[in-house]
Protein backbone atom coordinates (compact mmCIF):
# COMPACT_ATOMS: atom_id res chain seq x y z
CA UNK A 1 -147.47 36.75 9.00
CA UNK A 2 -150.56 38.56 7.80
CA UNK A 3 -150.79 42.14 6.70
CA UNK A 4 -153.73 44.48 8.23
CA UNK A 5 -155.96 45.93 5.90
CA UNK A 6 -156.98 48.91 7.61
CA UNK A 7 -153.21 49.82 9.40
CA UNK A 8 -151.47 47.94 6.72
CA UNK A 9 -148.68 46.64 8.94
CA UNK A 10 -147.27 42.54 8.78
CA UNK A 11 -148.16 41.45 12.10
CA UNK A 12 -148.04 37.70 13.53
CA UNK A 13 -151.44 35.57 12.45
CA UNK A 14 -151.83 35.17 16.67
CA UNK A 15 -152.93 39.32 16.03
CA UNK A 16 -156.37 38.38 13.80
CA UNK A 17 -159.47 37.08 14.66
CA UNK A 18 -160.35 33.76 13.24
CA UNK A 19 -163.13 33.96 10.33
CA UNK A 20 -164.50 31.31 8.38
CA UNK A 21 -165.70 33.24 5.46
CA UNK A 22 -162.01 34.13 4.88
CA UNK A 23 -159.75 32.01 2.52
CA UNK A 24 -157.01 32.27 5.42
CA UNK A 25 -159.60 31.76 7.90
CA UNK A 26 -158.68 35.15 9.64
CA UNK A 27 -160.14 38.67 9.29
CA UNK A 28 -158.92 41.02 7.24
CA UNK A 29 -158.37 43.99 10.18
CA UNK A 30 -156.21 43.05 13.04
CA UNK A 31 -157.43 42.94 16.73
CA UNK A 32 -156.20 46.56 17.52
CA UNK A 33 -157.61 47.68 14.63
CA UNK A 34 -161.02 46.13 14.36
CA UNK A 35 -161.33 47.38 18.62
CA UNK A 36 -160.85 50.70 17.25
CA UNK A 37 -163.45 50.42 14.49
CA UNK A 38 -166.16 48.72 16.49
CA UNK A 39 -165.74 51.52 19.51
CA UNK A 40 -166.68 53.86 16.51
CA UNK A 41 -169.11 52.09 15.31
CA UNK A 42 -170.54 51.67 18.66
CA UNK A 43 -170.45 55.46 19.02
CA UNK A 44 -172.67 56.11 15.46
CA UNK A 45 -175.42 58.30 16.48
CA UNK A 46 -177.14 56.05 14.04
CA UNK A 47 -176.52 52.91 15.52
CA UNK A 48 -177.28 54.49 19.63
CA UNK A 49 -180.74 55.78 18.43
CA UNK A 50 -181.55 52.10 16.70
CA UNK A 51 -180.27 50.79 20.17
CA UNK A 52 -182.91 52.73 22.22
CA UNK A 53 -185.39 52.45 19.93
CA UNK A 54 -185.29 48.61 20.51
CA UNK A 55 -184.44 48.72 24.50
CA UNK A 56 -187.85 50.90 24.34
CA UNK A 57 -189.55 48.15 22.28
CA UNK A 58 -191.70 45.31 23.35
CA UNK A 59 -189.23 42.65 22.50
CA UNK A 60 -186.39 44.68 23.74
CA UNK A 61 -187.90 45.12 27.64
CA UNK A 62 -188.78 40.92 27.54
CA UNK A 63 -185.10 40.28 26.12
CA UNK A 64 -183.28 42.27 28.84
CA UNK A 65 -185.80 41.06 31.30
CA UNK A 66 -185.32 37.36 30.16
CA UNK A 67 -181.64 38.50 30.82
CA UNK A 68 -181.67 40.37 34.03
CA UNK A 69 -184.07 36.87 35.44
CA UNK A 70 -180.68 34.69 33.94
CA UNK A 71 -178.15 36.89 35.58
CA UNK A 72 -180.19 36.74 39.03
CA UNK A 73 -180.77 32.77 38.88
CA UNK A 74 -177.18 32.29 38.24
CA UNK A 75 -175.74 34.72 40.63
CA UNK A 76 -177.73 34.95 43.73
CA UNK A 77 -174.88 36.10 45.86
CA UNK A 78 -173.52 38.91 43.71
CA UNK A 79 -177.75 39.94 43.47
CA UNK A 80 -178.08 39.55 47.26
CA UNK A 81 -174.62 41.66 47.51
CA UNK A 82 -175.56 44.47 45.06
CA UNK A 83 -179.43 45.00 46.56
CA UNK A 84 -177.49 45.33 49.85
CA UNK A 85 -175.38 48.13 48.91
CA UNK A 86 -178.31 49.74 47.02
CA UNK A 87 -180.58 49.98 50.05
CA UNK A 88 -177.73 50.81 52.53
CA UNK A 89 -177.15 54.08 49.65
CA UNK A 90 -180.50 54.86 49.77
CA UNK A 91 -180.98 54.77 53.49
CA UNK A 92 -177.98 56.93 53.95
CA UNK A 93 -175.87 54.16 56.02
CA UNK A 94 -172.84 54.62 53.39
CA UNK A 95 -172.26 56.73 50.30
CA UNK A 96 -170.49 57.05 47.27
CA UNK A 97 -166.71 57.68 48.06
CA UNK A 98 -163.89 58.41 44.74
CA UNK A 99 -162.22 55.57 43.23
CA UNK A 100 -159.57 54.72 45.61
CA UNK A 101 -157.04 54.59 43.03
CA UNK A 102 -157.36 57.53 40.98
CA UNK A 103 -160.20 59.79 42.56
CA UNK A 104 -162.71 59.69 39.90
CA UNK A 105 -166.16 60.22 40.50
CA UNK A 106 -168.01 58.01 38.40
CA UNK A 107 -167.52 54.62 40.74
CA UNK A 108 -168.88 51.52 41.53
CA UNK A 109 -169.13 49.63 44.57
CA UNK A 110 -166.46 46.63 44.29
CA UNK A 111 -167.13 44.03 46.54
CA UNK A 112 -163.34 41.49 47.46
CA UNK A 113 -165.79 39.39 48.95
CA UNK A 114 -168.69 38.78 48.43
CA UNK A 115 -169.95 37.53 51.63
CA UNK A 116 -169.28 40.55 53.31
CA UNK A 117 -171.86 42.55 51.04
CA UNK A 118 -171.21 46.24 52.73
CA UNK A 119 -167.47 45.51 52.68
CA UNK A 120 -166.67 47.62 49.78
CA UNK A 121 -164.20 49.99 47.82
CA UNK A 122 -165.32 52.59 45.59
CA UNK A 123 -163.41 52.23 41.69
CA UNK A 124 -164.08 53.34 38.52
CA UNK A 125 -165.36 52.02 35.90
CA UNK A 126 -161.34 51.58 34.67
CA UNK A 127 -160.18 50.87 38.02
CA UNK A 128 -162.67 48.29 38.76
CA UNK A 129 -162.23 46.07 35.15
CA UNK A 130 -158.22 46.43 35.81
CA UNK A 131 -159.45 44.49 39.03
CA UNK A 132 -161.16 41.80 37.49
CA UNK A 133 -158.68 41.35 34.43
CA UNK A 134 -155.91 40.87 37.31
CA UNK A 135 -157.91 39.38 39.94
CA UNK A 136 -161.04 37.55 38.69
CA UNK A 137 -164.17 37.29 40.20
CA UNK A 138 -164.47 38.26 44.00
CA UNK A 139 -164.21 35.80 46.37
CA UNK A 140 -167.69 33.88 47.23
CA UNK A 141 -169.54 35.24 44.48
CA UNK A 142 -171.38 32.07 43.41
């Protein structure tokens, strides 16, 4: 048992990150806790400026460049899949729909199968990791 520095509750040592730098080798926040502190974090106004700042820079458009070239090379089915439904949006041939589940607005395109690139559902952004996190990756996607 290991007590939480930020919530100060004894919660099992399973609850912690591991951290080397630590004479117990686990950090001093627990898991819930630290998720709730990096969200905020995340959220600094601070921190979101510094973050465009660098997209905007030189070595920020080669890095996520370098990284959208990666995620291409290693996916080509989920690329081929998602430049599918892109054009078919633009040409009109489908549009956006609300999340099946909860009728949100703010959806993506979810593809079961990836072989079947205009075979979609419509979730959001919730909807659609709850997928995943239950389901893995769709089927045929490398």
């Amino acid at each position: 048992m290991k007590l939480c520095n930020t919530c100060e509750t004894e919660k099992d040592e399973s609850l912690f990150h591991k951290r080397k730098a630590s004479s117990d080798g686990l950090a001093a926040r627990c898991k819930t806790c630290q998720k709730v502190y990096d969200k905020a974090r995340a959220k600094d106004p601070q921190r979101e400026l510094a973050r465009r700042i660098y997209a905007q820079s030189e070595e920020g458009r080669l890095k996520s460049n370098k990284a959208k070239a990666e995620y291409r090379k290693r996916n080509p089915k989920k690329t081929a899949a998602h430049s599918k439904v892109a054009r078919a949006l633009r040409s009109g041939d489908i549009s956006k729909m609300p999340c099946e589940k909860c009728g949100g607005l703010n959806v993506h395109a979810h593809h079961d199968d990836y072989s079947i690139p205009l075979n979609i559902r419509w979730l959001c952004d919730n909807h659609h990791n709850e997928w995943h996190k239950k389901n893995g990756e769709g089927l045929n996607a490398k």
